[in-house]
PDB file of N, CA and C in Angstrom:
ATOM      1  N   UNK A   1      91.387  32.643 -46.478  1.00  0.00           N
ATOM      2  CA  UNK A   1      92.309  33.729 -46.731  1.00  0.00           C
ATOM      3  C   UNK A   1      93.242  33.883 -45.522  1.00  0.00           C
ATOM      4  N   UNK A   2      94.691  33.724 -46.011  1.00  0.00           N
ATOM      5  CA  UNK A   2      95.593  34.091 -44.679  1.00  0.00           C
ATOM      6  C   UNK A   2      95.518  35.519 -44.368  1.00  0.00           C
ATOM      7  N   UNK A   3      95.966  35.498 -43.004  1.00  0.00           N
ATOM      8  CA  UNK A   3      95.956  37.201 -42.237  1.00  0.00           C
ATOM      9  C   UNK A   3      97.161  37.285 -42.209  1.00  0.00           C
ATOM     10  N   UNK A   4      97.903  38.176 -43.135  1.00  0.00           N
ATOM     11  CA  UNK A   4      99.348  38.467 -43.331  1.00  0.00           C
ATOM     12  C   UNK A   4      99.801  39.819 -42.240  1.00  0.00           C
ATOM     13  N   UNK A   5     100.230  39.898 -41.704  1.00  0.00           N
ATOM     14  CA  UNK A   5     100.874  41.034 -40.663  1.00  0.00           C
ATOM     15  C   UNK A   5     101.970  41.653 -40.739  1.00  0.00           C
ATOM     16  N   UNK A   6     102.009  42.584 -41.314  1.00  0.00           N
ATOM     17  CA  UNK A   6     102.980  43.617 -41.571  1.00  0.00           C
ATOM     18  C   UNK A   6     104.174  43.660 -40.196  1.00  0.00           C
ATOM     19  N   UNK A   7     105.186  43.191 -40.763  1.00  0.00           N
ATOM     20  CA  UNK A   7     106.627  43.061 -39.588  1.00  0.00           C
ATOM     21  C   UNK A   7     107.508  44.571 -39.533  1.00  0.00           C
ATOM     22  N   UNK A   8     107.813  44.983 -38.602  1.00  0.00           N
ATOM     23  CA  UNK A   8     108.451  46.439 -38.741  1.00  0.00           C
ATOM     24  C   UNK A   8     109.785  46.049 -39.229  1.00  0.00           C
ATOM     25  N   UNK A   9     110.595  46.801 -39.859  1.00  0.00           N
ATOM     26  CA  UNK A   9     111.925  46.186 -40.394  1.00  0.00           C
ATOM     27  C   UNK A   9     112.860  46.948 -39.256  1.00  0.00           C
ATOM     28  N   UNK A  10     113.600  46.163 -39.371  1.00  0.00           N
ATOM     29  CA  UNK A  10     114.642  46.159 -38.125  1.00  0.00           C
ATOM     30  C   UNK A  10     115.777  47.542 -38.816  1.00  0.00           C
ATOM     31  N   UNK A  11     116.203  48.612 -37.623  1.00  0.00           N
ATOM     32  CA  UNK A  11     116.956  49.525 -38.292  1.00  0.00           C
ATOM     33  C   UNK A  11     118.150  49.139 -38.761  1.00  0.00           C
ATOM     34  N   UNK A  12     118.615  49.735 -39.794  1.00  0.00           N
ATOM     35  CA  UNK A  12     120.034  49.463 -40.107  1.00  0.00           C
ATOM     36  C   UNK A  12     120.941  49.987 -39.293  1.00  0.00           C
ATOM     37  N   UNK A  13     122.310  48.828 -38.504  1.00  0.00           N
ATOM     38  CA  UNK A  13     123.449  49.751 -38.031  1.00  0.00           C
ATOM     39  C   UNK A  13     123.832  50.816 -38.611  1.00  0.00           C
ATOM     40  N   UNK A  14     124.270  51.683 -37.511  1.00  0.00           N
ATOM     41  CA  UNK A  14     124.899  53.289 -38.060  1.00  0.00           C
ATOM     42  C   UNK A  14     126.392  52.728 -38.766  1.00  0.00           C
ATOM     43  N   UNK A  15     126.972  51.738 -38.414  1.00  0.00           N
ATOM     44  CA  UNK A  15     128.129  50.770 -39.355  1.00  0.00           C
ATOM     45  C   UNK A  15     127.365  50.939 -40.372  1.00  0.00           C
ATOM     46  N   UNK A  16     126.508  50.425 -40.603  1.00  0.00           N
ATOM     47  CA  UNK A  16     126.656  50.196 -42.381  1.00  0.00           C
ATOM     48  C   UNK A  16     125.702  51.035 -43.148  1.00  0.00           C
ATOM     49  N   UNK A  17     125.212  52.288 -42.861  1.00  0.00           N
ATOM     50  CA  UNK A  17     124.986  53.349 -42.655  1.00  0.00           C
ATOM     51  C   UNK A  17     125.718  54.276 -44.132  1.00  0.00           C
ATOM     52  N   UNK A  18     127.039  54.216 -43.301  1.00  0.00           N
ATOM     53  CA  UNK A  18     127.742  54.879 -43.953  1.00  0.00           C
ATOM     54  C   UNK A  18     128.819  54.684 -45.324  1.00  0.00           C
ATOM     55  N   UNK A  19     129.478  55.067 -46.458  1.00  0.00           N
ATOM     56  CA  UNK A  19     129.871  54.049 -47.336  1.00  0.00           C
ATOM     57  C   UNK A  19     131.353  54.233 -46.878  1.00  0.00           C
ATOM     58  N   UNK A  20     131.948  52.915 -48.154  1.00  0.00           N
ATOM     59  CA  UNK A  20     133.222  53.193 -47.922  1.00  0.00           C
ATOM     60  C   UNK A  20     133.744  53.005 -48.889  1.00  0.00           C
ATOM     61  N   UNK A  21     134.973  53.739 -48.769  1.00  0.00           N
ATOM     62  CA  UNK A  21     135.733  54.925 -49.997  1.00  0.00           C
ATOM     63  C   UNK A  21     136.921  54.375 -50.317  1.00  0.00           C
ATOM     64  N   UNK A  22     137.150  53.826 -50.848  1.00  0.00           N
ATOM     65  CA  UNK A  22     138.799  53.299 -50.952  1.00  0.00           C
ATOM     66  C   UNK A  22     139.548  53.585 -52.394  1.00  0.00           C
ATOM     67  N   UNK A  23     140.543  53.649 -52.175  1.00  0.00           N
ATOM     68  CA  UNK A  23     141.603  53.706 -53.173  1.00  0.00           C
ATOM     69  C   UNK A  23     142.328  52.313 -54.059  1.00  0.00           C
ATOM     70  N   UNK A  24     141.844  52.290 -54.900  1.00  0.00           N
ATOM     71  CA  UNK A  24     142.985  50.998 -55.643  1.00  0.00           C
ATOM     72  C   UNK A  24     144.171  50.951 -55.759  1.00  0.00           C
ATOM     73  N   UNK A  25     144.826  49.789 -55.142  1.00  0.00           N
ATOM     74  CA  UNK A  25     146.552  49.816 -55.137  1.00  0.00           C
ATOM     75  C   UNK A  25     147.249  48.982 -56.458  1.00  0.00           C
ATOM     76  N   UNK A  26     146.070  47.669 -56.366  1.00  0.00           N
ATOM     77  CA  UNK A  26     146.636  47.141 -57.092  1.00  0.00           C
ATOM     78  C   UNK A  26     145.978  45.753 -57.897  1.00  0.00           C
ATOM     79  N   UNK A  27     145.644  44.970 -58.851  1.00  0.00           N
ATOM     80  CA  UNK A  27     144.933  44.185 -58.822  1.00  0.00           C
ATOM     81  C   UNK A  27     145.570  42.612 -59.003  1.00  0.00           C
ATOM     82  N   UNK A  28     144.935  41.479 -58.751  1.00  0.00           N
ATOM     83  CA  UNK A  28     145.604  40.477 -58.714  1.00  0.00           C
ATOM     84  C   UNK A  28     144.708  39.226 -59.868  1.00  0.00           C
ATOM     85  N   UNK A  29     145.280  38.519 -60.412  1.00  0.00           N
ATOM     86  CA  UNK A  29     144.629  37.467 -61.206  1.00  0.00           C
ATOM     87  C   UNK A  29     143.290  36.406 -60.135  1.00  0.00           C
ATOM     88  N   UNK A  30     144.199  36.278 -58.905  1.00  0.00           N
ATOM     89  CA  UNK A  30     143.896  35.450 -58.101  1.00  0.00           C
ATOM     90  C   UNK A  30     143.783  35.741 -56.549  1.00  0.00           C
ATOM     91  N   UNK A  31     142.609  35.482 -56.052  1.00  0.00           N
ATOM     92  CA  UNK A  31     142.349  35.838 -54.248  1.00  0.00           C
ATOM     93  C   UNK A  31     143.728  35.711 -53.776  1.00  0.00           C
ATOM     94  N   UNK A  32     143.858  34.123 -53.897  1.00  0.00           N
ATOM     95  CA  UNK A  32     145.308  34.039 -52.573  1.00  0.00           C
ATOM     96  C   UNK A  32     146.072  35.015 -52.961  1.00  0.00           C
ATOM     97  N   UNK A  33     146.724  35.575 -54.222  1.00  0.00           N
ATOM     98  CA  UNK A  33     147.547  36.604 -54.596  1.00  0.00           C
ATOM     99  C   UNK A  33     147.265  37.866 -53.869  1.00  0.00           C
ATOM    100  N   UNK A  34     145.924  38.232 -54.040  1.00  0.00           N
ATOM    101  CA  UNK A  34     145.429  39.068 -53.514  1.00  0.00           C
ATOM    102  C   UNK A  34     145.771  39.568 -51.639  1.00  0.00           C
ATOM    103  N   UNK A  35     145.176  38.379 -51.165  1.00  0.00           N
ATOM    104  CA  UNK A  35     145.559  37.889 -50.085  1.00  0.00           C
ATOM    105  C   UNK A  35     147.096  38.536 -49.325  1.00  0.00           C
ATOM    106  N   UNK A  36     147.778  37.497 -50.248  1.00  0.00           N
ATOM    107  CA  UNK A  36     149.126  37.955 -49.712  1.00  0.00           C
ATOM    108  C   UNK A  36     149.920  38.916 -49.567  1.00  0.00           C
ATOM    109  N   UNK A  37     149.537  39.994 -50.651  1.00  0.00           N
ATOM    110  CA  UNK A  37     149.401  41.069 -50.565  1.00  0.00           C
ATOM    111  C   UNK A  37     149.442  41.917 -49.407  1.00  0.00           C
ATOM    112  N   UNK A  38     148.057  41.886 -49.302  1.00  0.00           N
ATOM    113  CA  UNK A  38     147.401  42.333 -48.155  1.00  0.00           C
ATOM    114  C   UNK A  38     148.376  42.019 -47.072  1.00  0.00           C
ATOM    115  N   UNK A  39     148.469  41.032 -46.639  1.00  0.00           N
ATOM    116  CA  UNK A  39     149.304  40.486 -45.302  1.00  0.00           C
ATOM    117  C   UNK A  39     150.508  40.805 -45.142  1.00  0.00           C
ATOM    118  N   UNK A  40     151.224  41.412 -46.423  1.00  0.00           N
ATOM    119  CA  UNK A  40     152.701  42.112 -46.493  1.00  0.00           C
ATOM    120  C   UNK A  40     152.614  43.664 -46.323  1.00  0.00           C
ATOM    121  N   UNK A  41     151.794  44.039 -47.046  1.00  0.00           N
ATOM    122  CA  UNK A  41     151.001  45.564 -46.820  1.00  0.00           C
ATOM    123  C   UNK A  41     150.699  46.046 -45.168  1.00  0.00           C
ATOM    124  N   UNK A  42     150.400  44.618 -44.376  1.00  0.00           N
ATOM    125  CA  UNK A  42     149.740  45.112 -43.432  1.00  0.00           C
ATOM    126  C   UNK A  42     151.004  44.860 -42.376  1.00  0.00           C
ATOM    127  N   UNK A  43     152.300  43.969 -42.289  1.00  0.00           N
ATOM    128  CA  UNK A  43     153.425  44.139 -42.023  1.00  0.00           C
ATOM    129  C   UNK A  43     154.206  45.355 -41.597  1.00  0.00           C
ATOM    130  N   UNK A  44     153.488  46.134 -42.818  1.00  0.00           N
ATOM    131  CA  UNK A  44     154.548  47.635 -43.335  1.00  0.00           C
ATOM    132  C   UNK A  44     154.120  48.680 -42.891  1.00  0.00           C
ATOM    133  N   UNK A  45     152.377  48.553 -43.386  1.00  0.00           N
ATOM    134  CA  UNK A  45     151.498  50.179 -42.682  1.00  0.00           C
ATOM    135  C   UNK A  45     150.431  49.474 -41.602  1.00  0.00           C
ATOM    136  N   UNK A  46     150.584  49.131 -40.415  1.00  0.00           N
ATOM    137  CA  UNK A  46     149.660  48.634 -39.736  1.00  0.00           C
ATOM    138  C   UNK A  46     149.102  49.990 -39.197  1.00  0.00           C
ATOM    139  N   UNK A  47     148.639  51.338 -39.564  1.00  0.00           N
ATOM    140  CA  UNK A  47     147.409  52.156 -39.236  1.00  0.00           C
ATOM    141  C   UNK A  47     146.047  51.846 -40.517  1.00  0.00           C
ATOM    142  N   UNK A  48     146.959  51.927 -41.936  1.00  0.00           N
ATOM    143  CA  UNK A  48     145.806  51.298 -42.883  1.00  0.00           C
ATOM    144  C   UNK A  48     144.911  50.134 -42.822  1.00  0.00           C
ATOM    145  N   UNK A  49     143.597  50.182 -43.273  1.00  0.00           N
ATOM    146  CA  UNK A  49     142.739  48.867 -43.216  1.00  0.00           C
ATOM    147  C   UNK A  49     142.885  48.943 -44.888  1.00  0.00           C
ATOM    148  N   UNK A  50     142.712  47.806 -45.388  1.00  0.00           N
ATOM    149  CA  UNK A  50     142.215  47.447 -46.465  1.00  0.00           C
ATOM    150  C   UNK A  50     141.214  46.044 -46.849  1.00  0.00           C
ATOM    151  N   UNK A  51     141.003  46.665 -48.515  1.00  0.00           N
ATOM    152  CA  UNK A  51     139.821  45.143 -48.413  1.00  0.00           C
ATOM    153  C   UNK A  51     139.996  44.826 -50.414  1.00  0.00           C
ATOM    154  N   UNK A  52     139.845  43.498 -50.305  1.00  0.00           N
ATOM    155  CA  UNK A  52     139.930  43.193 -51.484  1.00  0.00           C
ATOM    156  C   UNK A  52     138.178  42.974 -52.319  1.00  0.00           C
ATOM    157  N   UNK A  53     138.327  43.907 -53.412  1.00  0.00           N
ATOM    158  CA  UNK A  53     136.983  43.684 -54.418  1.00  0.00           C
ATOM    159  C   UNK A  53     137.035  43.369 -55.570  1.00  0.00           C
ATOM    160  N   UNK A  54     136.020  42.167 -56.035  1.00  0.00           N
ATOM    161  CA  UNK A  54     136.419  41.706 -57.367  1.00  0.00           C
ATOM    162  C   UNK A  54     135.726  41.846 -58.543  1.00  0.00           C
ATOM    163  N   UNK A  55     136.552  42.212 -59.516  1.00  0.00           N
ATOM    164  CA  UNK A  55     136.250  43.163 -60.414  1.00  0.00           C
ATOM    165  C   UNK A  55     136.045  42.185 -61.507  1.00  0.00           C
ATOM    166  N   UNK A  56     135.532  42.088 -61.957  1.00  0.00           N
ATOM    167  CA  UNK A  56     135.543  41.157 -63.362  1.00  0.00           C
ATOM    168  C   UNK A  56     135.912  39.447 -62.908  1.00  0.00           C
ATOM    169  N   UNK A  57     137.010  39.353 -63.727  1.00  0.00           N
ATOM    170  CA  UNK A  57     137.879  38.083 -63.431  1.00  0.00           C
ATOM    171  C   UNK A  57     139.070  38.560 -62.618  1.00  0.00           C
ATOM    172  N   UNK A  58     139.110  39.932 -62.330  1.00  0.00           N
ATOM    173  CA  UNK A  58     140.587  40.068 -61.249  1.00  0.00           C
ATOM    174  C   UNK A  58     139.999  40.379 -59.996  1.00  0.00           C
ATOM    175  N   UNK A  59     141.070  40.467 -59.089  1.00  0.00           N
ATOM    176  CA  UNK A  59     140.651  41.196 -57.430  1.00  0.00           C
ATOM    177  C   UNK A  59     142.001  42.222 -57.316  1.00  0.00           C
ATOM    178  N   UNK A  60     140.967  43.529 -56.980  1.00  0.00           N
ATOM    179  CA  UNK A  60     141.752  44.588 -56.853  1.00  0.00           C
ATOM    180  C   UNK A  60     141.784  44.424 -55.550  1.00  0.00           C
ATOM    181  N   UNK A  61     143.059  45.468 -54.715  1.00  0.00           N
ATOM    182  CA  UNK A  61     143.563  45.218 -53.295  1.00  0.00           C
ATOM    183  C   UNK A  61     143.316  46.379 -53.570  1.00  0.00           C
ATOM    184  N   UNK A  62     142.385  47.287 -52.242  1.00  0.00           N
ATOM    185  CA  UNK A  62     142.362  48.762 -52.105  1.00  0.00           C
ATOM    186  C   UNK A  62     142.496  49.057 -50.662  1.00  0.00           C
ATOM    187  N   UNK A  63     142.877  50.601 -50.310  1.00  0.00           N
ATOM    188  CA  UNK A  63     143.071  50.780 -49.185  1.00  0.00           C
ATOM    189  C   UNK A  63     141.687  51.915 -48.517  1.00  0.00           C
ATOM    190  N   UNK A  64     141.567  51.366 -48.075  1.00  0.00           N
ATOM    191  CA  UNK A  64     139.806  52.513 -47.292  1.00  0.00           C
ATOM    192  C   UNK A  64     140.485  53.245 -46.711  1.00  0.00           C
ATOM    193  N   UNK A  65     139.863  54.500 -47.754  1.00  0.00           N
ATOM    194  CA  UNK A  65     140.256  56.224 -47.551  1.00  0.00           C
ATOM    195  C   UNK A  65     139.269  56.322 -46.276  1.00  0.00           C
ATOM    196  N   UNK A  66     138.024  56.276 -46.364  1.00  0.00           N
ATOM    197  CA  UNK A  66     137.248  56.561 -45.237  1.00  0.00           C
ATOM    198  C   UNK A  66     135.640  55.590 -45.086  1.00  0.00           C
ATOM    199  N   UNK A  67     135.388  55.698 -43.865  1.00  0.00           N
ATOM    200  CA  UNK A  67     134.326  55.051 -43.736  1.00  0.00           C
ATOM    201  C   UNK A  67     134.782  53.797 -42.911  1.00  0.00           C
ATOM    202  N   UNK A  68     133.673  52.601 -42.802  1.00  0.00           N
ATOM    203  CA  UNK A  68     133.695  51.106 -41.682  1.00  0.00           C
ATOM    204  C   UNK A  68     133.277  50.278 -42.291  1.00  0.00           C
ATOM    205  N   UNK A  69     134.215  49.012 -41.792  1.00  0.00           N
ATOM    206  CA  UNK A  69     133.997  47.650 -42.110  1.00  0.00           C
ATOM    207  C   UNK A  69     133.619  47.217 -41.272  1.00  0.00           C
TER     208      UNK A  69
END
């Protein structure tokens, strides 16, 4: 019989801790679309972060209302 030893689990960062909240701008068929987006967006409002999530078969481009990446 093996002697199995219970491992303490390591805490989670206070980063990821917390969630994050974003707003949908816009959605795209395709990442790179997606992408580029983003990189023109970020041209224009460089205080906003954003992040792309994919929804089905599209990728929406949203902008994080609050919270960390």
């Amino acid at each position: 019989m093996q002697n199995h030893q219970a491992q303490a689990a390591k805490p989670i960062r206070s980063a990821f801790t917390r969630p994050i909240i974003s707003q949908k701008i816009r959605s795209f068929d395709t990442l790179a679309e997606a992408g580029r987006h983003i990189e023109r967006l970020q041209r224009i409002n460089r205080p906003y972060r954003f992040n792309i999530i994919q929804a089905g078969r599209r990728w929406c481009v949203c902008r994080i209302v609050s919270g960390e990446v």
